[in-house]
C-alpha atoms as a PDB file:
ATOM      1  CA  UNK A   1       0.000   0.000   0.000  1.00  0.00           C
ATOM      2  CA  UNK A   2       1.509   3.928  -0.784  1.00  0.00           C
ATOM      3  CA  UNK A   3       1.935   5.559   2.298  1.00  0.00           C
ATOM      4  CA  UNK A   4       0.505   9.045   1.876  1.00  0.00           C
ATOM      5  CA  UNK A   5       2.356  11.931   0.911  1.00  0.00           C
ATOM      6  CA  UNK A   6       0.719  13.768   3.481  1.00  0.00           C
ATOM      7  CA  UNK A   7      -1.122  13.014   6.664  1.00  0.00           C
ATOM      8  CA  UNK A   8      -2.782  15.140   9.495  1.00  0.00           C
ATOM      9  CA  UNK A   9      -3.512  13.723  12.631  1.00  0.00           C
ATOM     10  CA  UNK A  10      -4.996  15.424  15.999  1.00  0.00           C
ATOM     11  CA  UNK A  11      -4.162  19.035  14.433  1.00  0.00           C
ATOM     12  CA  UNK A  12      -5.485  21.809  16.398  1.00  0.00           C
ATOM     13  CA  UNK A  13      -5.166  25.283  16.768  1.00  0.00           C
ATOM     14  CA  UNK A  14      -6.861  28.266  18.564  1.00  0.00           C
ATOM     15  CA  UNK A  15      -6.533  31.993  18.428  1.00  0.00           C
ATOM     16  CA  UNK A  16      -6.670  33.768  21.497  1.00  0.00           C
ATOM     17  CA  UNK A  17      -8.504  31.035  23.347  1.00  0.00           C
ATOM     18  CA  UNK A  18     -11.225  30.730  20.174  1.00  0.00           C
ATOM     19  CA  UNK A  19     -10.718  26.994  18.498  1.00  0.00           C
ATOM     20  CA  UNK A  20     -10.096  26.995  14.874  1.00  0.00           C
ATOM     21  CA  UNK A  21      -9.283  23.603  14.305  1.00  0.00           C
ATOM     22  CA  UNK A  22      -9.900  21.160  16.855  1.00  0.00           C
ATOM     23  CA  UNK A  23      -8.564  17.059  16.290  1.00  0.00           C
ATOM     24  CA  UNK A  24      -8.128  17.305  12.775  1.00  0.00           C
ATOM     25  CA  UNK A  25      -7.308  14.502  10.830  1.00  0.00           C
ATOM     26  CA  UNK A  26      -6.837  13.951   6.882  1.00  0.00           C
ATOM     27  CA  UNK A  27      -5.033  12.138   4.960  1.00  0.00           C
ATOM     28  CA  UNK A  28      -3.584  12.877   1.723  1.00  0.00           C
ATOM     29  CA  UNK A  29      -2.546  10.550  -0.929  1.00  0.00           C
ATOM     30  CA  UNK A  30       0.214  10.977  -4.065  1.00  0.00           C
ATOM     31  CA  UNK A  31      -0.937  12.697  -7.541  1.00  0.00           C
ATOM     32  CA  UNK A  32      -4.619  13.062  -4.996  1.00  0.00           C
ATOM     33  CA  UNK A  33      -6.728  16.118  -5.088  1.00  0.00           C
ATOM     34  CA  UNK A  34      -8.612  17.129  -1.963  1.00  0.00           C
ATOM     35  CA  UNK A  35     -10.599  20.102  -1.865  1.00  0.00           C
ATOM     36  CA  UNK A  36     -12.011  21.422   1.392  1.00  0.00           C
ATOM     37  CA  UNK A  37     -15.142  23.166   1.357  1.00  0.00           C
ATOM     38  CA  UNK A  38     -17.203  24.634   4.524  1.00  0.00           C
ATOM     39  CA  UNK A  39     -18.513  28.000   5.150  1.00  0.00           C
ATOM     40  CA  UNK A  40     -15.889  31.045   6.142  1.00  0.00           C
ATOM     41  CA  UNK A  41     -14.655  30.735   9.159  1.00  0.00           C
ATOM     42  CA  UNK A  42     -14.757  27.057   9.171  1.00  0.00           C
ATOM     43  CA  UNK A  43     -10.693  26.555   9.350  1.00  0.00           C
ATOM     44  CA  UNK A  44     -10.102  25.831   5.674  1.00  0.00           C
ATOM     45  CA  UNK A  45      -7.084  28.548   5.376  1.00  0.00           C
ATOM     46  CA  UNK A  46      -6.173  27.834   8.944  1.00  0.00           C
ATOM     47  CA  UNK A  47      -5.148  24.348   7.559  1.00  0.00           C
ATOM     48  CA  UNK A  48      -3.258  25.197   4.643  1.00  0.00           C
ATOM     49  CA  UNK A  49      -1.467  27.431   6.781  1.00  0.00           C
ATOM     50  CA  UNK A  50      -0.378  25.336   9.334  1.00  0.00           C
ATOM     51  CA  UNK A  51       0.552  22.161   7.040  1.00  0.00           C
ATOM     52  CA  UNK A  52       2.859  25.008   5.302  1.00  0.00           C
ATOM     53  CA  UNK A  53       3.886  25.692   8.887  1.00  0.00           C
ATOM     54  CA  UNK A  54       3.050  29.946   8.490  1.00  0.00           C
ATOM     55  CA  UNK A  55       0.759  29.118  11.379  1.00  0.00           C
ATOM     56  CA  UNK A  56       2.307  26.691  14.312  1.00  0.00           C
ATOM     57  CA  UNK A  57      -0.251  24.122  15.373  1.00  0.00           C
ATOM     58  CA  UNK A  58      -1.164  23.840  19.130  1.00  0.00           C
ATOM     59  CA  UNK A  59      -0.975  20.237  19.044  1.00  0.00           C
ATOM     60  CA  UNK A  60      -1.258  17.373  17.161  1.00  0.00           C
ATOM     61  CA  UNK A  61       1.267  16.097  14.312  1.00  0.00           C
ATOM     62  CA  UNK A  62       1.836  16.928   9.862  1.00  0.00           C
ATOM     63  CA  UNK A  63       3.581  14.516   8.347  1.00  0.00           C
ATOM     64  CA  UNK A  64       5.075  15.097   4.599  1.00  0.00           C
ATOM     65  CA  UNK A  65       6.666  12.652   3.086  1.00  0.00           C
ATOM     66  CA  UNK A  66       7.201  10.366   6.034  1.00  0.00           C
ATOM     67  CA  UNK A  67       8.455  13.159   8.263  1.00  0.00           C
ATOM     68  CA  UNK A  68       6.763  14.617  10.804  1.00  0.00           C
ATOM     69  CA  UNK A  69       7.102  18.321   9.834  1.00  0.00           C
ATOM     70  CA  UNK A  70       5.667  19.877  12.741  1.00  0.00           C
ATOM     71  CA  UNK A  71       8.571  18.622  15.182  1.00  0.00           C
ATOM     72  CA  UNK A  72      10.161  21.334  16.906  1.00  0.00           C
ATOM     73  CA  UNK A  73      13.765  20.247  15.061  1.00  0.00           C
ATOM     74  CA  UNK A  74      12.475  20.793  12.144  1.00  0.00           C
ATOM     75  CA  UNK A  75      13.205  23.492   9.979  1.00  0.00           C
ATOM     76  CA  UNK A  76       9.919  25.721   8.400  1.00  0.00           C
ATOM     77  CA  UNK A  77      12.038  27.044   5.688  1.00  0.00           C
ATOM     78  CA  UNK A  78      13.861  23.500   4.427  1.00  0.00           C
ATOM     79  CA  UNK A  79       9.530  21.708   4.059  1.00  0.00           C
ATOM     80  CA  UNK A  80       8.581  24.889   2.312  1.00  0.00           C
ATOM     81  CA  UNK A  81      10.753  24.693  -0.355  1.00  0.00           C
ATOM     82  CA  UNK A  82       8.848  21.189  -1.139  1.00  0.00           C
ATOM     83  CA  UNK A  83       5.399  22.611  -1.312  1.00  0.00           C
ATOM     84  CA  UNK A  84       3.825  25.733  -3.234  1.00  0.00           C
ATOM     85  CA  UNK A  85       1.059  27.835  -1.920  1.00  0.00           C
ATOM     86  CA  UNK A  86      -1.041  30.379  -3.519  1.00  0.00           C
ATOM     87  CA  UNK A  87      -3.439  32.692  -1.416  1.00  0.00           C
ATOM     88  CA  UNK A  88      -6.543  34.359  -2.822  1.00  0.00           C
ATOM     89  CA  UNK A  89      -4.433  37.422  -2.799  1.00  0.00           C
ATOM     90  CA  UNK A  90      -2.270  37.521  -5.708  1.00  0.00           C
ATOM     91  CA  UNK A  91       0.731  38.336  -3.517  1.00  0.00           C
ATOM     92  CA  UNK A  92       2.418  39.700  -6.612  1.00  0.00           C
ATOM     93  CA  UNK A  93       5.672  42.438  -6.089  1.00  0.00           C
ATOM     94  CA  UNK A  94       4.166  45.131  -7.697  1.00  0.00           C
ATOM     95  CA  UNK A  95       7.578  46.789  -8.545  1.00  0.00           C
ATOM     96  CA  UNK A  96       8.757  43.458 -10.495  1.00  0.00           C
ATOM     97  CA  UNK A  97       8.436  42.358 -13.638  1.00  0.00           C
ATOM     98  CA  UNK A  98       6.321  39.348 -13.687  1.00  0.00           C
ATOM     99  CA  UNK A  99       9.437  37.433 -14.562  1.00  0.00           C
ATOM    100  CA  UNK A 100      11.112  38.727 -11.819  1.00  0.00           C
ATOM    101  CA  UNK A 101       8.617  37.691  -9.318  1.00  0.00           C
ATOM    102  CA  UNK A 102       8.638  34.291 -10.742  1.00  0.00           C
ATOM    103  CA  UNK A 103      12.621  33.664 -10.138  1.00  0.00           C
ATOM    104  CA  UNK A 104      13.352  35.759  -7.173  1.00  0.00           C
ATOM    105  CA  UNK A 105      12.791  32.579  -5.225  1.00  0.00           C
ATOM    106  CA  UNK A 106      14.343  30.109  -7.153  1.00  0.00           C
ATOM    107  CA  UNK A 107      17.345  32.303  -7.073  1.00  0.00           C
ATOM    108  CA  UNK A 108      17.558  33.799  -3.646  1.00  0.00           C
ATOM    109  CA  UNK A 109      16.267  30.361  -2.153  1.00  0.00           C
ATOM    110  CA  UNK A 110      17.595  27.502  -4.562  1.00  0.00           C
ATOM    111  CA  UNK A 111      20.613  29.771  -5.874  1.00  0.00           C
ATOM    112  CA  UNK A 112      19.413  28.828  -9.294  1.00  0.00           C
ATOM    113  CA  UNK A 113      21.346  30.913 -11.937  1.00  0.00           C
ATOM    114  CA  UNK A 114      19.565  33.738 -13.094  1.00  0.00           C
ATOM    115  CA  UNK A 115      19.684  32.664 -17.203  1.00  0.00           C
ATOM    116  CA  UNK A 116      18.421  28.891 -15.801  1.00  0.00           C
ATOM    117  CA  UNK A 117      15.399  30.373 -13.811  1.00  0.00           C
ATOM    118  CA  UNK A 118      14.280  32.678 -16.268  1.00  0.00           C
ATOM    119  CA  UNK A 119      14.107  29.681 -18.870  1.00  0.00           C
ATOM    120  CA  UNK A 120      12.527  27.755 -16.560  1.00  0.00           C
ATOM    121  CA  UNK A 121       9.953  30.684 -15.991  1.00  0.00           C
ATOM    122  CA  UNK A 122       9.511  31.109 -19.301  1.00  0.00           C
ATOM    123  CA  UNK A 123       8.387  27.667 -20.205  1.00  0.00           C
ATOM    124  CA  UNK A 124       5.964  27.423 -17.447  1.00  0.00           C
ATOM    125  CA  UNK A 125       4.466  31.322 -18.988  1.00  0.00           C
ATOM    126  CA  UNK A 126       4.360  29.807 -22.305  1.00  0.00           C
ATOM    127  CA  UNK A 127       2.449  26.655 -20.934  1.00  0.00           C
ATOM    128  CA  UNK A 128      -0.241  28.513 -19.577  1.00  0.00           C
ATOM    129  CA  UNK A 129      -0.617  31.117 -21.831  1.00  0.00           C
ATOM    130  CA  UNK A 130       1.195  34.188 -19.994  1.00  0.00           C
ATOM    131  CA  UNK A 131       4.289  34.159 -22.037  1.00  0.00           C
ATOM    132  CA  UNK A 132       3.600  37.362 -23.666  1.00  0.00           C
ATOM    133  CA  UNK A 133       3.285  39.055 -20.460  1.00  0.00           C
ATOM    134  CA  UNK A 134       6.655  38.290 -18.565  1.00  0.00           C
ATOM    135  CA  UNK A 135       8.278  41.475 -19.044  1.00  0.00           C
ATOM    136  CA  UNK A 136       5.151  43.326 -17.521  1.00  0.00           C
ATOM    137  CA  UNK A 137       4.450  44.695 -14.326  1.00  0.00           C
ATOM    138  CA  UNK A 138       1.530  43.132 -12.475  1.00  0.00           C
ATOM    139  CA  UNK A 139      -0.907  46.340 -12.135  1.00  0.00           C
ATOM    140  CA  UNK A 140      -0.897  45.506 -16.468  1.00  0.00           C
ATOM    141  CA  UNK A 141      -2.581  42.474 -15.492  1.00  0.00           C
ATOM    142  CA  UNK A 142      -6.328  41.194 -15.422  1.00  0.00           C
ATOM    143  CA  UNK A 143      -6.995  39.337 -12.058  1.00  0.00           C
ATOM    144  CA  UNK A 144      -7.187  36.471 -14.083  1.00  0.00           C
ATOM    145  CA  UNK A 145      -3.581  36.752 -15.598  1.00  0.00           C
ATOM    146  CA  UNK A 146      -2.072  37.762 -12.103  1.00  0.00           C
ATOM    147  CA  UNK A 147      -3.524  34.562  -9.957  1.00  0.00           C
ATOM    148  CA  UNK A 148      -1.907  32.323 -13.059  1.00  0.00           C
ATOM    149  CA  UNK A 149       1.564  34.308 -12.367  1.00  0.00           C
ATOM    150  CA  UNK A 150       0.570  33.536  -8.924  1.00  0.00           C
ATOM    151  CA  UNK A 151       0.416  29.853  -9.744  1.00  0.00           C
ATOM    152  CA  UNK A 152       3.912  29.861 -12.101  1.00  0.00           C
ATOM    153  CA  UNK A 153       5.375  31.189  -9.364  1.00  0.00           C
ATOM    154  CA  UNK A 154       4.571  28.557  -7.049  1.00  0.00           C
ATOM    155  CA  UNK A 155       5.053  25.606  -9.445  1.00  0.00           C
ATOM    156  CA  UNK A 156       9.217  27.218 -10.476  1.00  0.00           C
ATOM    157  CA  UNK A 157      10.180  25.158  -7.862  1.00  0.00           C
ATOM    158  CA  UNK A 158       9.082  22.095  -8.914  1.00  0.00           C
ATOM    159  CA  UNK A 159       6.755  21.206  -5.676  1.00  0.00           C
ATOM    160  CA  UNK A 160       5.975  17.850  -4.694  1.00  0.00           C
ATOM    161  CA  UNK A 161       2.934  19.663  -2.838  1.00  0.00           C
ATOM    162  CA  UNK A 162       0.155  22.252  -3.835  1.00  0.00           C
ATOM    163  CA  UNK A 163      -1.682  24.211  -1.535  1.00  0.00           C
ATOM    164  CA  UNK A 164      -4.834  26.480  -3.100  1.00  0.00           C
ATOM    165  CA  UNK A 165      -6.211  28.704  -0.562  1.00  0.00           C
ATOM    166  CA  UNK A 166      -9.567  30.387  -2.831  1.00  0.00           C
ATOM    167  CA  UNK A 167      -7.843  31.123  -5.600  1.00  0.00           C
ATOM    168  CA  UNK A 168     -10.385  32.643  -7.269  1.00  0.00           C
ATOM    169  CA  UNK A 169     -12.625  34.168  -4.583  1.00  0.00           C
ATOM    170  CA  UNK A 170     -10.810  37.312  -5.301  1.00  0.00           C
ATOM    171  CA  UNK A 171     -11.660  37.316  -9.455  1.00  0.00           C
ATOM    172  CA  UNK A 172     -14.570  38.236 -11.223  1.00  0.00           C
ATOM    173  CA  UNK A 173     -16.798  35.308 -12.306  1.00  0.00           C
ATOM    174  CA  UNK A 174     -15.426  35.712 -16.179  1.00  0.00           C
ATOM    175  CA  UNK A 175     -12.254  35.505 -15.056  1.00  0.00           C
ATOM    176  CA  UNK A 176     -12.979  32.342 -12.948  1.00  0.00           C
ATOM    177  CA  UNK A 177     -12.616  29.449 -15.386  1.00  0.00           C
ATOM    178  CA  UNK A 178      -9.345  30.547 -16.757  1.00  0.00           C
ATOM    179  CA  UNK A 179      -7.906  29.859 -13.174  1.00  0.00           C
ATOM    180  CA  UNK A 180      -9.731  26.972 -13.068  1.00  0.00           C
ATOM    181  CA  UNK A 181      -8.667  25.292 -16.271  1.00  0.00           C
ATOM    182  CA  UNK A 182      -4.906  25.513 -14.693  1.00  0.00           C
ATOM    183  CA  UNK A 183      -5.442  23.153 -11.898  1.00  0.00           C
ATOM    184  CA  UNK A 184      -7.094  21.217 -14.256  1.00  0.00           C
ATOM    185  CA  UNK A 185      -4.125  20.721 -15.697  1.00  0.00           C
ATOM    186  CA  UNK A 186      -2.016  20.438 -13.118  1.00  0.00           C
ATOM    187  CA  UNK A 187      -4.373  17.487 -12.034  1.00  0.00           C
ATOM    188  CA  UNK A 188      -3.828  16.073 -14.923  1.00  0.00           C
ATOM    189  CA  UNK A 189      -0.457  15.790 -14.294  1.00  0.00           C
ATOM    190  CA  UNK A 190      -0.777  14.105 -11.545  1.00  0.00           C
ATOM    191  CA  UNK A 191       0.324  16.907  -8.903  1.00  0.00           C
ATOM    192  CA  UNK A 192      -0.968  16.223  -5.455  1.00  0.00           C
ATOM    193  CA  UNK A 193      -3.170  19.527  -4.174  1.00  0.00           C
ATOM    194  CA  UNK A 194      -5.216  20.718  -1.341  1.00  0.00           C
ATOM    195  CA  UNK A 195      -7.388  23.026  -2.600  1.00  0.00           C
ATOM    196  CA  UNK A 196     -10.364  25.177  -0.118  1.00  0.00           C
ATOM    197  CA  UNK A 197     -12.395  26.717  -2.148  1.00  0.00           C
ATOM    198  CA  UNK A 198     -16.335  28.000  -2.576  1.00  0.00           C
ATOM    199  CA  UNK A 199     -16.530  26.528  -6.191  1.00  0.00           C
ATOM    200  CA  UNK A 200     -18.557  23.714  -5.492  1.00  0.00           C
ATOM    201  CA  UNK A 201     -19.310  22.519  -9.094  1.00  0.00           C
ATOM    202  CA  UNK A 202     -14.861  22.763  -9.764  1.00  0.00           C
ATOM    203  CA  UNK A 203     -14.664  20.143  -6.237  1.00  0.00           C
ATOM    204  CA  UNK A 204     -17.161  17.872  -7.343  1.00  0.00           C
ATOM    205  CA  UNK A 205     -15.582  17.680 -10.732  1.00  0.00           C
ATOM    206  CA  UNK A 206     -11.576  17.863  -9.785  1.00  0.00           C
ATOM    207  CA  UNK A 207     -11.458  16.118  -6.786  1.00  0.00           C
ATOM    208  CA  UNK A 208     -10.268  12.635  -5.511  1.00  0.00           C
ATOM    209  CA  UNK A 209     -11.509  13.647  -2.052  1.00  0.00           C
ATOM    210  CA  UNK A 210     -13.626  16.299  -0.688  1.00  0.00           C
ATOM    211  CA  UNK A 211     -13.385  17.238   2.898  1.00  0.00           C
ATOM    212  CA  UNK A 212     -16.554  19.668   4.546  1.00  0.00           C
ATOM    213  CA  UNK A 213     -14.896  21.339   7.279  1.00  0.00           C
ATOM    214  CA  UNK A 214     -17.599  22.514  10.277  1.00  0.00           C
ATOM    215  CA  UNK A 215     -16.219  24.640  13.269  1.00  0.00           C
ATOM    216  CA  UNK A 216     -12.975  23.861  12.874  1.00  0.00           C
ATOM    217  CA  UNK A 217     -13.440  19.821  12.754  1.00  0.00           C
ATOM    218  CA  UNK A 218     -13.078  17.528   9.492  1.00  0.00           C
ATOM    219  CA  UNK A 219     -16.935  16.596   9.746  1.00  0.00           C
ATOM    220  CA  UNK A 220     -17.334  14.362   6.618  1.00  0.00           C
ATOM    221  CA  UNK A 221     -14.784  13.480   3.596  1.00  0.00           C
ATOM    222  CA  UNK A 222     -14.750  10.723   0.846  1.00  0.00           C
ATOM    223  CA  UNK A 223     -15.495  10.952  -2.948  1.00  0.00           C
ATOM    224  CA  UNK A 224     -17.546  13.954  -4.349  1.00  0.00           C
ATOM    225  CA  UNK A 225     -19.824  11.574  -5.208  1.00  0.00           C
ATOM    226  CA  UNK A 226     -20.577  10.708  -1.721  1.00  0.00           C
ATOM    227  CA  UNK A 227     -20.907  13.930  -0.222  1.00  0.00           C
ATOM    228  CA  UNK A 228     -22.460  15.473  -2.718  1.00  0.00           C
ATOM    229  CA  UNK A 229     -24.740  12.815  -4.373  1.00  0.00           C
ATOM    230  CA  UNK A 230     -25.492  11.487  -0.158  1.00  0.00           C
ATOM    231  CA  UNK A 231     -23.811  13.062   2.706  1.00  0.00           C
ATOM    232  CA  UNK A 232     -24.506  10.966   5.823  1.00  0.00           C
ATOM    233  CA  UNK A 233     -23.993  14.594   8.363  1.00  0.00           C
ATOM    234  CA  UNK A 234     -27.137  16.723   8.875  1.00  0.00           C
ATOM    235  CA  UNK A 235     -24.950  19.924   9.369  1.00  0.00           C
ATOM    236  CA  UNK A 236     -23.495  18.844   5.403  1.00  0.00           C
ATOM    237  CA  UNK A 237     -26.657  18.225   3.849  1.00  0.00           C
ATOM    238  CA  UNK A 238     -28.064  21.717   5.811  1.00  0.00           C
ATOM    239  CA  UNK A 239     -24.298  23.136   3.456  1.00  0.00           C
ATOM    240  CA  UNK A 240     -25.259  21.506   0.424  1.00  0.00           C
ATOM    241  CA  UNK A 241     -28.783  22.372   0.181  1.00  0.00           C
ATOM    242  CA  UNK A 242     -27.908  26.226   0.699  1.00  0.00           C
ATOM    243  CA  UNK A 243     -25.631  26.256  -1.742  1.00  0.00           C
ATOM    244  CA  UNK A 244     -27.656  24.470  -4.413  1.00  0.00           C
ATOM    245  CA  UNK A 245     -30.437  26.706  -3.390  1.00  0.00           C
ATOM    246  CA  UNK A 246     -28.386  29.384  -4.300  1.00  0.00           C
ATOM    247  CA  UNK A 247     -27.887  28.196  -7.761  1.00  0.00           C
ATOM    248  CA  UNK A 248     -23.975  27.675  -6.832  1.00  0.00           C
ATOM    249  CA  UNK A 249     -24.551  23.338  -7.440  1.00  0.00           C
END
C-alpha cells in the first residue's frame, strides 16, 4: 500500500482562546486532489497554513513525506521549499516584472542561476498562456492573468505539494474558469493539491476527495460523489442544500 504523501492527525489550533481547528485529521494521498469546502470561518485557510507551517499548530502532528514536519527540530524554511502555496491574494511584487517575481525565489532560495530560472519561468508562462506578459508589471494584469503568475510562481520550484487557498474568490466570475482550467491541468499531471475553495461545481468535478470542514473539525470526507450525491452529516446536507439553493450546485 503507498503511504501518503501527506497526513494530518490530531491538528489543532486556537486563536486567542477561540478553536479553529480542533482534532483534525486527513489524509492525503500521491498525484490526490482534496478540496475542502465549509462555510468562512470554518478553518479551511487555517489548515493550509499550518501544514505550510506559516501558522504553528497547538498540538497534534503533519507529516510530509514520512516526516513529521511539525517537530520542533524541524526546519519551516527546508519543508517549504517542497510545497507551493497560492493565497486568494495575488501576492504579486508590484515593482517586479512578472518574470522577476517568478525567479526571485528560485534564485535567492535555490541559488538557481539567473539565465536557468528565467528559462525555466519562461516555459511554465508559455504553458499557460502568460508568455507574452513576462516582461510586464503586475498592475498591467487582469486578475485572471495575475492569480496564473501567482500559480507559475509557485510551481518554479518544482513542488511535490500544492496548496490552493480560494484562488479565485478574489476574481470576477469571467475571469474564474481561466484559473480553473490551470489546476485542471495540473491534475492532470498528476500533482498532489489541497485546494479550499467555494466553487462547489470545480470540487465535485476535480477532486479525488472532498473534505466539509464545520467549526474547525473535518466533519465528513470521501469521494464527491458521496458527499455530494449522499452526505450521511445533517450539518453537510443543511451546506449543500444552501448552496444548491443558491444556484452555486
Amino acid at each position: 500500500m503507498t503511504p501518503p504523501k501527506l497526513l494530518l492527525r490530531g491538528v489543532a489550533k486556537s486563536f486567542e482562546g477561540k478553536e479553529v481547528l480542533r482534532a483534525v485529521d486527513l489524509d492525503v494521498a500521491p498525484h490526490q486532489v482534496v478540496c475542502l469546502i465549509g462555510t468562512s470561518g470554518s478553518g479551511k485557510s487555517t489548515l493550509l497554513k499550518c501544514i505550510n507551517l506559516l501558522v504553528p499548530v497547538d498540538s497534534g502532528d503533519i507529516v510530509l513525506d514520512g516526516v513529521t514536519i511539525t517537530d520542533p527540530g524541524v526546519n519551516p524554511n527546508t519543508v517549504r521549499q517542497t510545497m507551493g502555496i497560492v493565497f486568494q491574494a495575488f501576492n504579486l511584487f508590484p515593482h517586479m516584472r512578472v518574470i522577476d517575481n517568478i525567479t526571485l525565489g528560485p534564485r535567492k532560495v535555490h541559488r538557481v542561476p539567473r539565465a536557468e530560472a528565467e528559462e525555466q519561468a519562461r516555459e511554465l508562462l508559455d504553458r499557460f498562456g502568460l508568455l507574452d506578459r513576462a516582461d510586464e508589471y503586475p498592475d498591467r494584469l487582469s486578475g485572471g492573468q495575475q492569480q496564473r503568475v501567482a500559480i507559475v510562481r509557485a510551481l518554479v520550484s518544482k513542488p511535490g505539494l500544492m496548496l490552493l487557498d480560494e484562488v479565485t474568490s478574489a476574481l470576477d466570475p469571467e475571469l474564474v474558469g481561466e484559473v480553473l482550467g490551470v489546476i485542471r491541468d495540473l491534475k492532470a499531471e498528476g500533482m498532489t493539491m489541497v485546494i479550499a475553495t467555494h466553487e462547489m461545481g470545480f470540487a465535485r468535478d476535480v477532486a479525488d476527495v472532498v473534505g466539509f470542514l464545520d467549526g474547525g473539525v473535518v466533519l465528513e470526507q470521501g469521494p464527491p460523489m458521496a458527499i455530494f450525491g449522499n452526505p450521511q452529516q445533517a450539518r453537510t446536507r443543511q451546506f449543500l442544500q444552501r448552496i444548491v439553493d443558491a444556484g452555486r450546485l
